[in-house]
C-alpha atoms as a PDB file:
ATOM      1  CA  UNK A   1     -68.736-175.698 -74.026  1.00  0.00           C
ATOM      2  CA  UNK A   2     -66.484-172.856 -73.738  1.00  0.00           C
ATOM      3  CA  UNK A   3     -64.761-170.496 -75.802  1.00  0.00           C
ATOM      4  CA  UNK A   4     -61.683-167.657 -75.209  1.00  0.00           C
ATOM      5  CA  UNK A   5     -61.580-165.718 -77.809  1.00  0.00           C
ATOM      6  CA  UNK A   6     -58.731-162.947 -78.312  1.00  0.00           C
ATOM      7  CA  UNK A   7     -58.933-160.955 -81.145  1.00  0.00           C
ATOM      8  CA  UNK A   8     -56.952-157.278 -81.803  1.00  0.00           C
ATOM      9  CA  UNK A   9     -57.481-155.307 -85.085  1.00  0.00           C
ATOM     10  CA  UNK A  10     -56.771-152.162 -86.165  1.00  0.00           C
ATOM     11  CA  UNK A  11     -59.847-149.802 -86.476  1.00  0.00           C
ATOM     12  CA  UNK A  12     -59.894-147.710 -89.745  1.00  0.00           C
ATOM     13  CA  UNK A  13     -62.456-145.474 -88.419  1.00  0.00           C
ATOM     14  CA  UNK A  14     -60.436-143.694 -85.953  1.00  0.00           C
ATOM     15  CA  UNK A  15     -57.764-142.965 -88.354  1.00  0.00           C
ATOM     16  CA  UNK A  16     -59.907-141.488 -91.696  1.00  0.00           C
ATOM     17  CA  UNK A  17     -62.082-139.602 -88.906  1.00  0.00           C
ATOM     18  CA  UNK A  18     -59.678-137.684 -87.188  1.00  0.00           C
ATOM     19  CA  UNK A  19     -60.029-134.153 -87.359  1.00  0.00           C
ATOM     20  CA  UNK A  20     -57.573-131.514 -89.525  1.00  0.00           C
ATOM     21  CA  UNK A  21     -57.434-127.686 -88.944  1.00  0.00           C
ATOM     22  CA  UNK A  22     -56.012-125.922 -91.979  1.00  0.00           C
ATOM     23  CA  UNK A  23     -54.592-122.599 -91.828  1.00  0.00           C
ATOM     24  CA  UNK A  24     -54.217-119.984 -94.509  1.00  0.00           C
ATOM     25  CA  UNK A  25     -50.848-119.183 -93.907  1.00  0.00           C
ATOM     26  CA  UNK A  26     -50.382-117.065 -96.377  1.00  0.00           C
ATOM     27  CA  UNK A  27     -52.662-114.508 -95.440  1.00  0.00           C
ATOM     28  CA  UNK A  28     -51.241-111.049 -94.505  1.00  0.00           C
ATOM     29  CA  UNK A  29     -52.984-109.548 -92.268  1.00  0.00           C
ATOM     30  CA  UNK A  30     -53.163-112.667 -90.419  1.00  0.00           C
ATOM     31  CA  UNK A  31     -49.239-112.694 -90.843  1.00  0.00           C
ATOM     32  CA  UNK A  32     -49.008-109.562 -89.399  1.00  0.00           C
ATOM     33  CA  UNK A  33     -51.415-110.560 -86.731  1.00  0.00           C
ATOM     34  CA  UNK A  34     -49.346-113.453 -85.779  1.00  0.00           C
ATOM     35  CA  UNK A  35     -45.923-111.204 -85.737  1.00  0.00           C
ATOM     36  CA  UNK A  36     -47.394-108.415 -83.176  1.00  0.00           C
ATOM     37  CA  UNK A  37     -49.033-111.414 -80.878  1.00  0.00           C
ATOM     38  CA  UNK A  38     -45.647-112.948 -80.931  1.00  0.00           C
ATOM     39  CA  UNK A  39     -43.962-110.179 -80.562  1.00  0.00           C
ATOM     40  CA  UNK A  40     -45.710-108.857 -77.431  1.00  0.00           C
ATOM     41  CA  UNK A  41     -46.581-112.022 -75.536  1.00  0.00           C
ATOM     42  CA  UNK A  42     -43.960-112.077 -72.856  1.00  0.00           C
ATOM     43  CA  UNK A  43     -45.497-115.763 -71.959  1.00  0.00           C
ATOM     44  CA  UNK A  44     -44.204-117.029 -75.313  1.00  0.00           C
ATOM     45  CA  UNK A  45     -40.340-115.888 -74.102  1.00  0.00           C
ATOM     46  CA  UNK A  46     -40.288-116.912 -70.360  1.00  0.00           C
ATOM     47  CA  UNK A  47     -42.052-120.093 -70.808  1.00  0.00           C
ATOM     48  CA  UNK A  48     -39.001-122.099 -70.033  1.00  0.00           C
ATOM     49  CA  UNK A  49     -37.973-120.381 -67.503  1.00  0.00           C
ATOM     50  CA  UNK A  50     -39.462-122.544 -65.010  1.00  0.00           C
ATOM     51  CA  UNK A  51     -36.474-124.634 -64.333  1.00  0.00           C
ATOM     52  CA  UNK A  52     -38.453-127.244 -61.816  1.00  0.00           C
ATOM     53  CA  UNK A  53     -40.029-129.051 -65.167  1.00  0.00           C
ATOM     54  CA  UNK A  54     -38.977-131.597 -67.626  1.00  0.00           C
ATOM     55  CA  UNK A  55     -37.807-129.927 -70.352  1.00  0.00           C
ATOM     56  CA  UNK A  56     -40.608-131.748 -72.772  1.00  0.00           C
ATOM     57  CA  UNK A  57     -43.426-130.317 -70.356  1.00  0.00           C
ATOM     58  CA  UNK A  58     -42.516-127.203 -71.007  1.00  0.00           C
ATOM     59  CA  UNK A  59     -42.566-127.421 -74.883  1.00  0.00           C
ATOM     60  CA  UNK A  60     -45.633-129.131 -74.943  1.00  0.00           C
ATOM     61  CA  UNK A  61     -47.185-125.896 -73.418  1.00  0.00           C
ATOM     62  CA  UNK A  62     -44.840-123.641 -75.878  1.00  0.00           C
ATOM     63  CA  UNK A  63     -46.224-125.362 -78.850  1.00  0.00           C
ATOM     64  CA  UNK A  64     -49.824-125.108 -77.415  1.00  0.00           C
ATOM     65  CA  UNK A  65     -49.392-121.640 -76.707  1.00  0.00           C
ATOM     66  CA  UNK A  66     -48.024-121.103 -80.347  1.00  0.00           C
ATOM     67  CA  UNK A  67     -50.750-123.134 -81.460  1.00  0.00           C
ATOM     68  CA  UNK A  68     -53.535-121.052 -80.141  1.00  0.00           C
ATOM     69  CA  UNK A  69     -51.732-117.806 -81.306  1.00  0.00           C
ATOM     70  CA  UNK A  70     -52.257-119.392 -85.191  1.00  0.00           C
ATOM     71  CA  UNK A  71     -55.821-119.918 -84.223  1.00  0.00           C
ATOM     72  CA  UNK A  72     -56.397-116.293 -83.343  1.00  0.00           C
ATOM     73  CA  UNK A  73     -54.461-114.955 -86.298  1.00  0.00           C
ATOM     74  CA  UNK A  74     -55.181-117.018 -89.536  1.00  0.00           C
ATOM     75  CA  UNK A  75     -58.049-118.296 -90.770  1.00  0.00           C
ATOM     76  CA  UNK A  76     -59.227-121.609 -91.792  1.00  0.00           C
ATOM     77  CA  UNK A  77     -59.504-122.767 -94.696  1.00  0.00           C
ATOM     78  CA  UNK A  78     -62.880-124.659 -96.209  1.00  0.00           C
END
């Protein structure tokens, strides 16, 4: 006897157990943090400068750069 089974379902787990960072955004000093690491990081302005790279390359490494910038400057919240 033989049996072929194919069976697809969607997992629940990996969904509810993903993990969220939440920011305190409205925090001022790490506002002002934020401004003056943005506001000096010459990375942040000449990241699409590279004009050999798909366009969506290069703001996938914008937005990670921003991303760790938020890290740096606000906290998280509990």
């Amino acid at each position: 006897m033989i049996l072929e089974v194919n069976l697809h379902w969607k997992s629940i787990l990996n969904e509810s157990s993903a993990r969220k960072e939440i920011f305190n955004f409205k925090d001022i000093e790490g506002f002002d943090r934020f401004f003056h690491l943005t506001d000096s990081n010459e990375a942040l302005r000449h990241c699409f400068d590279e004009n050999n790279k798909d366009i969506e390359n290069l703001a996938k490494k914008w937005l990670n750069m921003v991303r760790n910038l938020i890290k740096k400057s606000f906290k998280k919240v509990e």
